[in-house]
Protein backbone atom coordinates (compact mmCIF):
# COMPACT_ATOMS: atom_id res chain seq x y z
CA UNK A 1 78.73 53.06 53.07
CA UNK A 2 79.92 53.36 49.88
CA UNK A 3 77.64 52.72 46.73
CA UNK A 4 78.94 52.21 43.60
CA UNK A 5 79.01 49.39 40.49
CA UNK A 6 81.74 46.68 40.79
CA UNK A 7 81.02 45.02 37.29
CA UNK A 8 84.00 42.71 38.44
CA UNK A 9 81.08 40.66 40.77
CA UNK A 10 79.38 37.67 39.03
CA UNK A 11 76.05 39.09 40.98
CA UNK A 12 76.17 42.64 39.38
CA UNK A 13 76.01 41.23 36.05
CA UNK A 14 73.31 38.66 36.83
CA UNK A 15 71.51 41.54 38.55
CA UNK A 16 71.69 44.05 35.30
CA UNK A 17 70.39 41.11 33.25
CA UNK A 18 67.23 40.52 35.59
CA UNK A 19 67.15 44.53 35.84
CA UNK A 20 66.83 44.81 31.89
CA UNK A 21 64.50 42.03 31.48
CA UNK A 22 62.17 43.26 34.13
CA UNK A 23 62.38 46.98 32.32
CA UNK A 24 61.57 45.26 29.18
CA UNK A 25 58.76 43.08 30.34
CA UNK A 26 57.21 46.12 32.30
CA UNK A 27 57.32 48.02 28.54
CA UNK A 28 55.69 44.78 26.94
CA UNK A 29 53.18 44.09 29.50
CA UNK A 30 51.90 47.96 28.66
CA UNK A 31 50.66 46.66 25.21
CA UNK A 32 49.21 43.36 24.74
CA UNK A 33 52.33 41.31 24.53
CA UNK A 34 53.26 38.18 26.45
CA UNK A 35 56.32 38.40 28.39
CA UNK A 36 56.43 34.42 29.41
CA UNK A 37 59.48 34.16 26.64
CA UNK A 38 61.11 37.37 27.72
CA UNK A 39 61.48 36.04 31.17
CA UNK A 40 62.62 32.39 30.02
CA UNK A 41 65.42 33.80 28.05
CA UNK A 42 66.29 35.93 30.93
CA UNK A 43 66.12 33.38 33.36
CA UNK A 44 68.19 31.08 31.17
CA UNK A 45 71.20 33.45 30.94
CA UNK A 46 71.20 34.48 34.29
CA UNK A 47 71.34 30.78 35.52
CA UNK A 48 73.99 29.97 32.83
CA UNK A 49 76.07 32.79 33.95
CA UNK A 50 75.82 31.50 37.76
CA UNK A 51 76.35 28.04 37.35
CA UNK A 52 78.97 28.70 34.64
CA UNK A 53 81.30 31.53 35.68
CA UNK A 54 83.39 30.68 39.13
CA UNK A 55 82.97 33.03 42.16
């Protein structure tokens, strides 16, 4: 098995936007912040990017 990043896969780049949101709302949910808009945001783009690039 060979592990590795193919940043040519429509998944991979949905996956690093999901990864960063969830480091950033683990950093904001530290403090007092609200991460409800972080996760929209993220959500949004990662859904755009599926329904909008082709496999």
């Amino acid at each position: 098995m060979k592990l590795g990043i193919d940043w040519s896969q429509n998944s991979t780049k949905r996956g690093a936007i999901w990864l960063i949101a969830g480091l950033l709302g683990i950093y904001y949910s530290w403090g007092t912040h609200d991460v409800n808009q972080l996760l929209s945001v993220a959500s949004a783009v990662a859904g755009g990017l599926g329904v909008g690039i082709k496999d």
